[in-house]
PDB file of N, CA and C in Angstrom:
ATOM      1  N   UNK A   1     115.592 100.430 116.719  1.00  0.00           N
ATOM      2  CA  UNK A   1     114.666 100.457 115.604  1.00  0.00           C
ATOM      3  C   UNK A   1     115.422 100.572 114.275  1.00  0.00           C
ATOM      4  N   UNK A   2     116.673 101.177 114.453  1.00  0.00           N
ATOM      5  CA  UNK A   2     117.286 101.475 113.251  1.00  0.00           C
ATOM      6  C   UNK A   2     117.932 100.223 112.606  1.00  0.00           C
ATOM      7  N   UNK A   3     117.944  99.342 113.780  1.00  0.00           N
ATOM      8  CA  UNK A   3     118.871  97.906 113.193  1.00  0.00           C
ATOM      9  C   UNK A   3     117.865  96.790 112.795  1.00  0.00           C
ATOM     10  N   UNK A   4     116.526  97.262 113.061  1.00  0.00           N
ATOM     11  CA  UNK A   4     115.838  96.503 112.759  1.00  0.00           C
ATOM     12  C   UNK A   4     115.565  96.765 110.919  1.00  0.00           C
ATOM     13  N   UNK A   5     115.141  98.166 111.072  1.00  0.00           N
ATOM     14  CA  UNK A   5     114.975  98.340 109.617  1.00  0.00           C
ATOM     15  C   UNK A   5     116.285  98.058 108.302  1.00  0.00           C
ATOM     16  N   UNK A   6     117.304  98.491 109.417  1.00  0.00           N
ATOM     17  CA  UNK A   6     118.586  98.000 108.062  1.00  0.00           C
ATOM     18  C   UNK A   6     118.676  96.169 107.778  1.00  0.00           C
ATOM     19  N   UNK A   7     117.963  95.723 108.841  1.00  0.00           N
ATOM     20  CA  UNK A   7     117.990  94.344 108.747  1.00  0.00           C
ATOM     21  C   UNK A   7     116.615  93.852 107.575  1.00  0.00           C
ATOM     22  N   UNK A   8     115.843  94.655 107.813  1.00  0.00           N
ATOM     23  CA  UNK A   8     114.432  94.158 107.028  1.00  0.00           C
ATOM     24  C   UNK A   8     115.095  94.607 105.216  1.00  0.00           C
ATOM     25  N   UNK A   9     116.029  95.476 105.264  1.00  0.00           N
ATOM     26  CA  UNK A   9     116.239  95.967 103.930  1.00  0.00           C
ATOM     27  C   UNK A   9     117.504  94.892 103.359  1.00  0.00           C
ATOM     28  N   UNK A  10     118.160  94.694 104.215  1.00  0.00           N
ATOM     29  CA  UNK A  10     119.293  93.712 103.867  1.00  0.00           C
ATOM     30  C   UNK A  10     118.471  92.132 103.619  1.00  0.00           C
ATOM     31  N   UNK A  11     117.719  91.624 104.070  1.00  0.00           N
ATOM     32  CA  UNK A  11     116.768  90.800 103.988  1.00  0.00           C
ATOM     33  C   UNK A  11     115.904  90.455 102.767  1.00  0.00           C
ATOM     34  N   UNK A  12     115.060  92.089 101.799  1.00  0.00           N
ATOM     35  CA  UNK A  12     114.362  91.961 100.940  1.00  0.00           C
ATOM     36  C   UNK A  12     115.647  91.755  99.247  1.00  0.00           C
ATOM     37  N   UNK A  13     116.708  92.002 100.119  1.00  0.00           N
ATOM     38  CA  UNK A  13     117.502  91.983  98.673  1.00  0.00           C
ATOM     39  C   UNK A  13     118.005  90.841  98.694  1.00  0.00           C
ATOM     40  N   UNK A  14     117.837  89.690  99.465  1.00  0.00           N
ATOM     41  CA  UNK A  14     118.365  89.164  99.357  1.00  0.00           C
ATOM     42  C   UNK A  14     117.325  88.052  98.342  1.00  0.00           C
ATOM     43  N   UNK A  15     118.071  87.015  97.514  1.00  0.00           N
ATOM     44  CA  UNK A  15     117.594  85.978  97.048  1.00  0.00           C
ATOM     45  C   UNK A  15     116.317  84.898  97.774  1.00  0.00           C
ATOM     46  N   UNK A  16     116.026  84.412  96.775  1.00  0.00           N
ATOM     47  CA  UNK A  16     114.903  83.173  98.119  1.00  0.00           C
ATOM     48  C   UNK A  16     115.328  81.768  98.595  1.00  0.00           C
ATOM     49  N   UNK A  17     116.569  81.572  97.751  1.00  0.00           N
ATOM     50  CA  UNK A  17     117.329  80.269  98.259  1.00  0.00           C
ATOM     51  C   UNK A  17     117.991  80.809  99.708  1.00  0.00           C
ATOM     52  N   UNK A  18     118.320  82.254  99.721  1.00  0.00           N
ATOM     53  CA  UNK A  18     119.314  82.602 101.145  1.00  0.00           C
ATOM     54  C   UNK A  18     118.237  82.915 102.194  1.00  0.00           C
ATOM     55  N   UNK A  19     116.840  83.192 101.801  1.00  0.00           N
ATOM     56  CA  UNK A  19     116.182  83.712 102.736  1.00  0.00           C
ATOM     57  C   UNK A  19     115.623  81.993 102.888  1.00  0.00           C
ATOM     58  N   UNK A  20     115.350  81.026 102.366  1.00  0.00           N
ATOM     59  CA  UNK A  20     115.339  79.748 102.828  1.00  0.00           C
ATOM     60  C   UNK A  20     116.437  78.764 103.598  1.00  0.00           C
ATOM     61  N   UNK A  21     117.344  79.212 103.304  1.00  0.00           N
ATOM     62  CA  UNK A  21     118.181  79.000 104.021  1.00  0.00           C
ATOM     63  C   UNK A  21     118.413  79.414 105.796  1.00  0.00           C
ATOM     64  N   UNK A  22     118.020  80.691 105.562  1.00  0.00           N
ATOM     65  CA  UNK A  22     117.845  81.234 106.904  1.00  0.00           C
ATOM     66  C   UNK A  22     116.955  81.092 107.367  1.00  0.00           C
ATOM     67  N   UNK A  23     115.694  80.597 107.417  1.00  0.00           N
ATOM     68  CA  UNK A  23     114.427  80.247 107.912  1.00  0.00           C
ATOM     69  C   UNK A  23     114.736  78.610 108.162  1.00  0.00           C
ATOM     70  N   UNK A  24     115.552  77.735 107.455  1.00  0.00           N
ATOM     71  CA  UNK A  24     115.181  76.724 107.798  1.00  0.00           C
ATOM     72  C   UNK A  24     116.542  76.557 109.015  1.00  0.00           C
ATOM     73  N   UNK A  25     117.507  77.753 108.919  1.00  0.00           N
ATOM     74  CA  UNK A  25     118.644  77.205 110.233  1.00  0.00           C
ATOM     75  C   UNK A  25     118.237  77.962 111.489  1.00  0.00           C
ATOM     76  N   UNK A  26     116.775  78.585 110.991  1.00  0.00           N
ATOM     77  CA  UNK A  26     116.254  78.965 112.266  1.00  0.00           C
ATOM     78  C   UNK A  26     114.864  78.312 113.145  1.00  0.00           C
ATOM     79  N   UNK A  27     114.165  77.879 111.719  1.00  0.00           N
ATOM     80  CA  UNK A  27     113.116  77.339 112.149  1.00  0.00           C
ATOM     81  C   UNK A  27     113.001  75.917 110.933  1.00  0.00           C
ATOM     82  N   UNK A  28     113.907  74.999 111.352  1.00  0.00           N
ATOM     83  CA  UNK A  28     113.807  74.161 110.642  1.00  0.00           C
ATOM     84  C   UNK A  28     112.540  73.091 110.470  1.00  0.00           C
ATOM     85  N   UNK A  29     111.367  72.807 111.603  1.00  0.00           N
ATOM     86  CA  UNK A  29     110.273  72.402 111.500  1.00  0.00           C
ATOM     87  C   UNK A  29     109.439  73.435 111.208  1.00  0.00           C
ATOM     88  N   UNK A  30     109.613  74.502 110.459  1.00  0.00           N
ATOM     89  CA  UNK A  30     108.734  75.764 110.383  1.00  0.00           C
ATOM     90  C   UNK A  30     107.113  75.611 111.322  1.00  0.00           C
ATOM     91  N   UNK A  31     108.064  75.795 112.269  1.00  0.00           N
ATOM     92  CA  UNK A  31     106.875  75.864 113.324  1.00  0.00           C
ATOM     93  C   UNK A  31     105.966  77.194 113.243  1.00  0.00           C
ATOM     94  N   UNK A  32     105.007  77.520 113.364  1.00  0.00           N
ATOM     95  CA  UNK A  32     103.757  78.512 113.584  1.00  0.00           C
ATOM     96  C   UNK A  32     104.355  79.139 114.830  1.00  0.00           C
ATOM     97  N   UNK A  33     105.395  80.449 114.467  1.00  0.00           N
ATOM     98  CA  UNK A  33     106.032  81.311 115.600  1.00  0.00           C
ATOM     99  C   UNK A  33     105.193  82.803 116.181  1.00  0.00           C
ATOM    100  N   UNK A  34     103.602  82.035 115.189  1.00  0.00           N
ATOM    101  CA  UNK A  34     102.667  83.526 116.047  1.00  0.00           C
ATOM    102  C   UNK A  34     101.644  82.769 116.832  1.00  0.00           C
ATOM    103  N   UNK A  35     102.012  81.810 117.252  1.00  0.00           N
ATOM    104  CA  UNK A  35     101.119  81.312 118.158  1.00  0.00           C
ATOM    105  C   UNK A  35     101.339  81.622 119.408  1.00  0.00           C
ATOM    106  N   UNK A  36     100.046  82.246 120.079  1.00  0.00           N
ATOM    107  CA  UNK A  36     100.153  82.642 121.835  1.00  0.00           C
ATOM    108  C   UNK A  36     100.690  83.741 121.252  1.00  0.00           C
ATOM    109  N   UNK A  37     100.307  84.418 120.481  1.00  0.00           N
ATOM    110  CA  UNK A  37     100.444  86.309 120.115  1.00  0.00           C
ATOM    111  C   UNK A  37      99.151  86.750 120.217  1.00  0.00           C
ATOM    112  N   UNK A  38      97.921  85.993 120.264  1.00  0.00           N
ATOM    113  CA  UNK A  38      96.618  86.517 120.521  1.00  0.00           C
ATOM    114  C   UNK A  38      95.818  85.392 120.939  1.00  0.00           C
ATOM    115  N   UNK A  39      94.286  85.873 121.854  1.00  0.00           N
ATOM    116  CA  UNK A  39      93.805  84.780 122.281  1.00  0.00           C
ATOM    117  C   UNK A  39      92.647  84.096 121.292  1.00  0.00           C
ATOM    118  N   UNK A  40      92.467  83.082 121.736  1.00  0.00           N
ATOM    119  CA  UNK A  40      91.275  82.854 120.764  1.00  0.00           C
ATOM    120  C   UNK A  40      90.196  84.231 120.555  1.00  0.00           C
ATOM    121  N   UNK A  41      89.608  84.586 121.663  1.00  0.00           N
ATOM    122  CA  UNK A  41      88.798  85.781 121.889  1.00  0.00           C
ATOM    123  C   UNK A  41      89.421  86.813 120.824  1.00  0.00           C
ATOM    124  N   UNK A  42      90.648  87.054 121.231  1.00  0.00           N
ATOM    125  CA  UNK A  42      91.074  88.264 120.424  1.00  0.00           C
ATOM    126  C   UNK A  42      90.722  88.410 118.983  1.00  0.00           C
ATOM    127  N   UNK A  43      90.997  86.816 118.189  1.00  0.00           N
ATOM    128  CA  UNK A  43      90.907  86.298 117.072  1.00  0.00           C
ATOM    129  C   UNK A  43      89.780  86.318 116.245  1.00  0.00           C
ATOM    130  N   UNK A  44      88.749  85.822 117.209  1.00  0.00           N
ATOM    131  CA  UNK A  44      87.172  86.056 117.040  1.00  0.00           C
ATOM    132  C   UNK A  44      87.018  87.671 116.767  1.00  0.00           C
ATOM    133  N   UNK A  45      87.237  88.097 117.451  1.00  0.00           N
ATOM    134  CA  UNK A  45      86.742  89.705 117.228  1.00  0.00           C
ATOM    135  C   UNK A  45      87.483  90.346 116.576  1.00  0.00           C
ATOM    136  N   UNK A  46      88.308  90.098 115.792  1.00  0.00           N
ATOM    137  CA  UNK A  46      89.429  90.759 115.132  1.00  0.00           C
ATOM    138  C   UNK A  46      88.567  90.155 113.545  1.00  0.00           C
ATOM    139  N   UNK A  47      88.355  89.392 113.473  1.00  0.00           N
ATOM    140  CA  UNK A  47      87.332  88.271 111.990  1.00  0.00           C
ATOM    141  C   UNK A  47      86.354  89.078 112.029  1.00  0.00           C
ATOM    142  N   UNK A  48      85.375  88.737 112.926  1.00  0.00           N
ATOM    143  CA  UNK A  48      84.428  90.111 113.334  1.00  0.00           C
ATOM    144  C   UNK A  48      84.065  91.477 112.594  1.00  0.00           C
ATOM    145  N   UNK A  49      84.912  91.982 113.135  1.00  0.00           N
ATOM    146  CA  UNK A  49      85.191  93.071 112.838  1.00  0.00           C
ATOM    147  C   UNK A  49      85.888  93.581 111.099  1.00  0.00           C
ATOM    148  N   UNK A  50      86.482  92.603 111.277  1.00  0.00           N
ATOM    149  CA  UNK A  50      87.274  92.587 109.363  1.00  0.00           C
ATOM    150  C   UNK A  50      85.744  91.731 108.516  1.00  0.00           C
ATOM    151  N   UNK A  51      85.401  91.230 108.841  1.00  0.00           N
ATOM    152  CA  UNK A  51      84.355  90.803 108.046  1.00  0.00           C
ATOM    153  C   UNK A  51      82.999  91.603 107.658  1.00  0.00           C
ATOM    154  N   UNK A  52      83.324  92.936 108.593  1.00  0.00           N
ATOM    155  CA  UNK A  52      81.980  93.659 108.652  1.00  0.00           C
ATOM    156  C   UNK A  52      80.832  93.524 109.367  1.00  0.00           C
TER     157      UNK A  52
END
């Protein structure tokens, strides 16, 4: 957990040309990497619920 957070902090300082840089030598078709993190169902009721 600890390398995660020194990573999220090393990350926000960084510039937006380097943080583009690193997104595109990772996800160069910036593919949609939260897909199949919830089901449709889940999705529905999660709107639902945030909508009041």
């Amino acid at each position: 957990m600890e390398n995660a957070i020194r990573r999220e902090k090393q990350l926000k300082a960084w510039h937006r040309e380097w943080k583009w840089t690193l997104i595109n030598a990772e996800n160069p078709d910036l593919k949609d990497l939260s897909v199949g993190w919830f089901t449709e169902k889940e999705i529905q009721e999660y709107s639902r619920n945030a909508n009041g």
